[in-house]
PDB file of N, CA and C in Angstrom:
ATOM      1  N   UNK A   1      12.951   9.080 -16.783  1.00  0.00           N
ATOM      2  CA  UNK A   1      11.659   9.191 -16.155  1.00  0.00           C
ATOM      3  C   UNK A   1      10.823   7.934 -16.418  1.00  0.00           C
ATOM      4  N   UNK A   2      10.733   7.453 -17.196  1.00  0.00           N
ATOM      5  CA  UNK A   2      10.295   6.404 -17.834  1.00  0.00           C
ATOM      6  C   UNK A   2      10.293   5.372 -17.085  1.00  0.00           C
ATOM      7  N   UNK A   3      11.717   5.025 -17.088  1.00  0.00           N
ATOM      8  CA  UNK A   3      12.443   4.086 -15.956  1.00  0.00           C
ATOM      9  C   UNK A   3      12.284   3.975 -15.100  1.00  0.00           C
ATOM     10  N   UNK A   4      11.956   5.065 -14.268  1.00  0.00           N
ATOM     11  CA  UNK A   4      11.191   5.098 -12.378  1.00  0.00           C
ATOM     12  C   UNK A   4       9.999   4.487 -12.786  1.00  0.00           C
ATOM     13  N   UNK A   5       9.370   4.965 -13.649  1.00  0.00           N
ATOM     14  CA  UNK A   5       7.775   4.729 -13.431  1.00  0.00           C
ATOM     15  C   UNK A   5       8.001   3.163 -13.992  1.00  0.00           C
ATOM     16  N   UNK A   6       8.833   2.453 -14.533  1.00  0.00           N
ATOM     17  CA  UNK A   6       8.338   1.297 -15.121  1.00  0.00           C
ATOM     18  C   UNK A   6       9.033   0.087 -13.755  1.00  0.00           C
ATOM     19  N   UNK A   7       9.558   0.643 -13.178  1.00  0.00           N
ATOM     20  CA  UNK A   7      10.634  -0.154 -11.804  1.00  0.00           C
ATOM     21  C   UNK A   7       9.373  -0.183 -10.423  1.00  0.00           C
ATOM     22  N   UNK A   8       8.948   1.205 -10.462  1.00  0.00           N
ATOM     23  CA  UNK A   8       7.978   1.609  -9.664  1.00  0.00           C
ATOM     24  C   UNK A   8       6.721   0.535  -9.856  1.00  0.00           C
ATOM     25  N   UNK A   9       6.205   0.614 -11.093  1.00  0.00           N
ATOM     26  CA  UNK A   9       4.852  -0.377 -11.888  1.00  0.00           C
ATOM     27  C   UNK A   9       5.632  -1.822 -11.765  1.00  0.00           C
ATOM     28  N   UNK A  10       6.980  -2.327 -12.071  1.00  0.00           N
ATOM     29  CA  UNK A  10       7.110  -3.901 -11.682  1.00  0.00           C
ATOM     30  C   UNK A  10       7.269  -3.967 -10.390  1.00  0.00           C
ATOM     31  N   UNK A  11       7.560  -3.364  -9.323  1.00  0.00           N
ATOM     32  CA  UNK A  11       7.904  -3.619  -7.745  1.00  0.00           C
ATOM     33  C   UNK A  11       6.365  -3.896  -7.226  1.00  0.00           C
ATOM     34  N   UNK A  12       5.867  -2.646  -7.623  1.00  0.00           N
ATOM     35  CA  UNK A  12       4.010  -2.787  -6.767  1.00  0.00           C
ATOM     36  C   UNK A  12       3.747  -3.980  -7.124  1.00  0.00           C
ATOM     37  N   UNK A  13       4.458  -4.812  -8.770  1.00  0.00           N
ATOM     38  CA  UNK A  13       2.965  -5.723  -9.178  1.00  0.00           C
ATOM     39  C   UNK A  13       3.912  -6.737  -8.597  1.00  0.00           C
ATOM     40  N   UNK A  14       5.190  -7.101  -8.232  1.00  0.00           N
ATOM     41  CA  UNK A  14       6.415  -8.155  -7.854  1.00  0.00           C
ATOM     42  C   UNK A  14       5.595  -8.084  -6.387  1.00  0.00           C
ATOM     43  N   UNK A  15       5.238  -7.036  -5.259  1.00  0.00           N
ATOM     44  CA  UNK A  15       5.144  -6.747  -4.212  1.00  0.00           C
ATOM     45  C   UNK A  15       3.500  -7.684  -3.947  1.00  0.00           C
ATOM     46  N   UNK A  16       2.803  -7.263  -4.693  1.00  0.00           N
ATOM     47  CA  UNK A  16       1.319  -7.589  -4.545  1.00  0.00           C
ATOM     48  C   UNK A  16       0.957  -8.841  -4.901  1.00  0.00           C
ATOM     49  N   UNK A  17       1.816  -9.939  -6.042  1.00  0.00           N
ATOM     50  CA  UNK A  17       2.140 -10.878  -6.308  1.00  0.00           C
ATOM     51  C   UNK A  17       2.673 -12.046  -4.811  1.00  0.00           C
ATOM     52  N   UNK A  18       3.466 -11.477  -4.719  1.00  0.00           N
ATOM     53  CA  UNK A  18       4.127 -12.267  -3.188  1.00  0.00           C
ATOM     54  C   UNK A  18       3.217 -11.720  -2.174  1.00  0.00           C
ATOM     55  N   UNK A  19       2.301 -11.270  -1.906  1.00  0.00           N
ATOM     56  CA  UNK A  19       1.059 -11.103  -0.736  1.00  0.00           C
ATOM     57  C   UNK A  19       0.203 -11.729  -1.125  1.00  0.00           C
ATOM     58  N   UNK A  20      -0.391 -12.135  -2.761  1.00  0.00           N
ATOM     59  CA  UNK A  20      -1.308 -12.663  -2.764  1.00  0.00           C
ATOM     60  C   UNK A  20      -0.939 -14.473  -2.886  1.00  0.00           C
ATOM     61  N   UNK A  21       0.307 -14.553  -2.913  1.00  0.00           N
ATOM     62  CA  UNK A  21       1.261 -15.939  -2.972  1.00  0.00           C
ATOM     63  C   UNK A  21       1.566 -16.173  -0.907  1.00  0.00           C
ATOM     64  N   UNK A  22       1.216 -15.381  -0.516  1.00  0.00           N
ATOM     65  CA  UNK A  22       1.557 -15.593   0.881  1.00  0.00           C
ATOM     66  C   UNK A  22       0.132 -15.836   1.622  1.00  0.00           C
ATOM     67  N   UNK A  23      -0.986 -14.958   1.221  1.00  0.00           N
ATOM     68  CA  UNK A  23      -2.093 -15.518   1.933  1.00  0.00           C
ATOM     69  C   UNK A  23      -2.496 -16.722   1.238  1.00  0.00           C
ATOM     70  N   UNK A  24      -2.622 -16.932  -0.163  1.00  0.00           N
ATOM     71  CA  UNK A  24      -2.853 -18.306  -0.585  1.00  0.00           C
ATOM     72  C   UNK A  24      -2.063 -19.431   0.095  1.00  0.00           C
ATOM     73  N   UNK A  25      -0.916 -19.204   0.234  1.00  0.00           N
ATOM     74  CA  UNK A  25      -0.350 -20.603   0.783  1.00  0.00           C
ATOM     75  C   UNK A  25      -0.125 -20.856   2.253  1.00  0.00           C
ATOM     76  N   UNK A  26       0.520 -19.159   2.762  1.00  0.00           N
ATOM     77  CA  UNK A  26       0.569 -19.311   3.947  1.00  0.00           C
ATOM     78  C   UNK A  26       2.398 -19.386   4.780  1.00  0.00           C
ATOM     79  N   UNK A  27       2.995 -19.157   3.299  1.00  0.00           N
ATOM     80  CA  UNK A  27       4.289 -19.703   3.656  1.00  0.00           C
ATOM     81  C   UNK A  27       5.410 -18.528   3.647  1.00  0.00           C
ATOM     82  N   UNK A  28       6.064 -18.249   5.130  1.00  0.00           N
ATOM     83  CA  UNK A  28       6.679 -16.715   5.699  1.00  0.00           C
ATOM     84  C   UNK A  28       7.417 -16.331   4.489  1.00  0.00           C
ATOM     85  N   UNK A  29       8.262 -17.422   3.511  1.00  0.00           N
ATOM     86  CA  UNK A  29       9.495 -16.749   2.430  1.00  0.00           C
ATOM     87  C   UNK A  29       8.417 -15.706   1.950  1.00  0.00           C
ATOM     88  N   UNK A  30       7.385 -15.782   0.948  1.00  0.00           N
ATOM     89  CA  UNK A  30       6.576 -14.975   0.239  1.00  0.00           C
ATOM     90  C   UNK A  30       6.073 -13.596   0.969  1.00  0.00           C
ATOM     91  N   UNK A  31       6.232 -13.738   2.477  1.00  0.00           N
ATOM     92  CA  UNK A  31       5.736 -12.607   2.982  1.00  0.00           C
ATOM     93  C   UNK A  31       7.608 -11.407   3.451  1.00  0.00           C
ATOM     94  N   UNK A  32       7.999 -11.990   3.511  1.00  0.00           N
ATOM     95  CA  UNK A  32       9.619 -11.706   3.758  1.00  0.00           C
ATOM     96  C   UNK A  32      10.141 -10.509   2.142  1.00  0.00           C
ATOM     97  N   UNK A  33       9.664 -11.977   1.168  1.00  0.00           N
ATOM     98  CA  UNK A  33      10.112 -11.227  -0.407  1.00  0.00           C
ATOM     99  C   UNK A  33       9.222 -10.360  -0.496  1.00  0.00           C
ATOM    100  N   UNK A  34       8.248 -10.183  -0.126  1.00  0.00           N
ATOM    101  CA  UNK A  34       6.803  -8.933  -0.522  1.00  0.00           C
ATOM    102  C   UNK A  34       7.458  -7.856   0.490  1.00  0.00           C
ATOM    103  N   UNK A  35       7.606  -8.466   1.575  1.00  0.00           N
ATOM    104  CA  UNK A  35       8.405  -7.032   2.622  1.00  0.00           C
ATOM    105  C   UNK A  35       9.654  -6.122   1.852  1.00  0.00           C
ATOM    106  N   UNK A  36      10.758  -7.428   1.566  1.00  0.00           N
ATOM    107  CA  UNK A  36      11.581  -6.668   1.118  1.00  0.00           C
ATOM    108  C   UNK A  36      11.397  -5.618  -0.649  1.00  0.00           C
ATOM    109  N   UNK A  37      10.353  -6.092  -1.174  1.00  0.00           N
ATOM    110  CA  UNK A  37      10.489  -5.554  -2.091  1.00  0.00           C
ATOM    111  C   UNK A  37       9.134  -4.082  -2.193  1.00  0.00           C
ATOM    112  N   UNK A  38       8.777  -4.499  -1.299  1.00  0.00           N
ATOM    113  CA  UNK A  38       8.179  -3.181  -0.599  1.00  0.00           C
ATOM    114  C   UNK A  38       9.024  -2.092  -0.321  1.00  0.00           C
ATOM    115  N   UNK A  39      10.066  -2.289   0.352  1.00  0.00           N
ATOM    116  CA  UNK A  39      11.000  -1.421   0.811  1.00  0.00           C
ATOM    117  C   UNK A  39      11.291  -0.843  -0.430  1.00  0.00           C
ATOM    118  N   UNK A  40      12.268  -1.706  -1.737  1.00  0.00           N
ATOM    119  CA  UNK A  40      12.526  -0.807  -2.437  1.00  0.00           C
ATOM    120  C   UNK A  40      11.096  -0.492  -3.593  1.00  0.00           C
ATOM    121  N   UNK A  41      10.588  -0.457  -2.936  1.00  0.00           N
ATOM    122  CA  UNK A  41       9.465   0.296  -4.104  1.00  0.00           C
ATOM    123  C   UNK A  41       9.093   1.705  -3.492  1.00  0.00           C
ATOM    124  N   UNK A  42       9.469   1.534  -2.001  1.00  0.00           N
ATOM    125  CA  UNK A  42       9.364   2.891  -1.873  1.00  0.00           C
ATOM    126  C   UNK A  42      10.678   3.446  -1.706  1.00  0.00           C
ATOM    127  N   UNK A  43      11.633   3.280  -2.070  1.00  0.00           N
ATOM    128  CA  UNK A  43      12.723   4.231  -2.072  1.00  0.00           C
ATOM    129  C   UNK A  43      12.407   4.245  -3.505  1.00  0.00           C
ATOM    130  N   UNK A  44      12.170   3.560  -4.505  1.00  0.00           N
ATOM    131  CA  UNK A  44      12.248   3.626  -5.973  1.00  0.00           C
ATOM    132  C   UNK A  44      11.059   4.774  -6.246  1.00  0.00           C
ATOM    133  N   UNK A  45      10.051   4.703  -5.255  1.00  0.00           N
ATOM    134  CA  UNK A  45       8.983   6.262  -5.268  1.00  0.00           C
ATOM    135  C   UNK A  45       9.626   7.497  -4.587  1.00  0.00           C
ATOM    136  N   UNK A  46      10.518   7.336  -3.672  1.00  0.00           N
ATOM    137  CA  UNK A  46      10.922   8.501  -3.685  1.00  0.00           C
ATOM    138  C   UNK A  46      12.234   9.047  -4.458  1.00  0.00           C
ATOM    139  N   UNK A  47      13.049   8.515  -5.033  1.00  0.00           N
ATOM    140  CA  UNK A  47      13.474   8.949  -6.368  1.00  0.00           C
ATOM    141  C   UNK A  47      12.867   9.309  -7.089  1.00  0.00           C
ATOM    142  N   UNK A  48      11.808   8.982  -7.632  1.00  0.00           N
ATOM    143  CA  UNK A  48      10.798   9.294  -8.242  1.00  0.00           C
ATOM    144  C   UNK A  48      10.570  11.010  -8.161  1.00  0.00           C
ATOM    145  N   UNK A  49      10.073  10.779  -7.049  1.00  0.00           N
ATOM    146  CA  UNK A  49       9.707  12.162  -6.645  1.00  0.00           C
ATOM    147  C   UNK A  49      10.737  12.858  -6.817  1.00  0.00           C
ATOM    148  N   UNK A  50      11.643  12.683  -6.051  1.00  0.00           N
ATOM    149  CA  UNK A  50      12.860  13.429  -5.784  1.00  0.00           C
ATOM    150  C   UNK A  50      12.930  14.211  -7.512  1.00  0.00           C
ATOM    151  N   UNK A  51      13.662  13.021  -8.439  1.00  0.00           N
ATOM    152  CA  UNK A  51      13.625  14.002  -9.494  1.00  0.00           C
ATOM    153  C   UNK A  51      12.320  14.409 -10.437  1.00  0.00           C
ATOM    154  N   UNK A  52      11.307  14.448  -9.943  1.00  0.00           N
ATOM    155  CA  UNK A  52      10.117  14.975 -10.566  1.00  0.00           C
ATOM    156  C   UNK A  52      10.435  16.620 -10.123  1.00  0.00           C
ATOM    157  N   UNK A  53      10.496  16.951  -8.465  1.00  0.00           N
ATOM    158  CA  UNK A  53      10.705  18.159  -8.055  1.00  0.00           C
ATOM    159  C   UNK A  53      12.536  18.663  -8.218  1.00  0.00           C
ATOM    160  N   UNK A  54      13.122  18.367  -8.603  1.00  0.00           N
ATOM    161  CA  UNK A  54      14.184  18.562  -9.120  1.00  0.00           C
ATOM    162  C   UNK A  54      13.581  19.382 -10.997  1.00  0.00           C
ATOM    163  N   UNK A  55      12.878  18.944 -11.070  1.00  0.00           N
ATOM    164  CA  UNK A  55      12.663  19.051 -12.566  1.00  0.00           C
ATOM    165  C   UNK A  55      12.093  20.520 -12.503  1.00  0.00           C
ATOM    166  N   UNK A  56      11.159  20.731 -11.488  1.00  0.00           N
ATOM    167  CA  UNK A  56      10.431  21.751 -11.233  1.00  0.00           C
ATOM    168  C   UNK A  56      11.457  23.032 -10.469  1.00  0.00           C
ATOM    169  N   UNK A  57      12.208  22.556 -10.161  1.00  0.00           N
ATOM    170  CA  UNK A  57      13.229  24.159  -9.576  1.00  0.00           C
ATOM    171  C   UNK A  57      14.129  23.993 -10.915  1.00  0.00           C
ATOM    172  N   UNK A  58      14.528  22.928 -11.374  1.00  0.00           N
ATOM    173  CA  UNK A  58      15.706  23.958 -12.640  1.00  0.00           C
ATOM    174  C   UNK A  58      14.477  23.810 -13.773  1.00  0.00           C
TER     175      UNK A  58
END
């Protein structure tokens, strides 16, 4: 559990990092790496979830 939440907390701040590196400079790689790591921050939230409510039926 730990582990989601700490993958979850480096992706948002990896994610928000490369947006604020993309409007400062202006340059597409930084907006590409913020996209892609967007993506897995939200599959890494819905694992998350997933076994949070897993936890709650057993």
């Amino acid at each position: 559990m730990l582990l989601f939440r700490a993958a979850v907390l480096l992706l948002l701040l990896a994610a928000g990092v490369s947006f604020a590196l993309f409007v400062g400079t202006g340059e597409p790689r930084y907006k590409q790496f913020g996209l892609r790591t967007l993506k897995w921050l939200l599959i890494a939230a819905g694992c998350f979830f997933a076994v949070l409510i897993l936890e709650r039926i057993a």
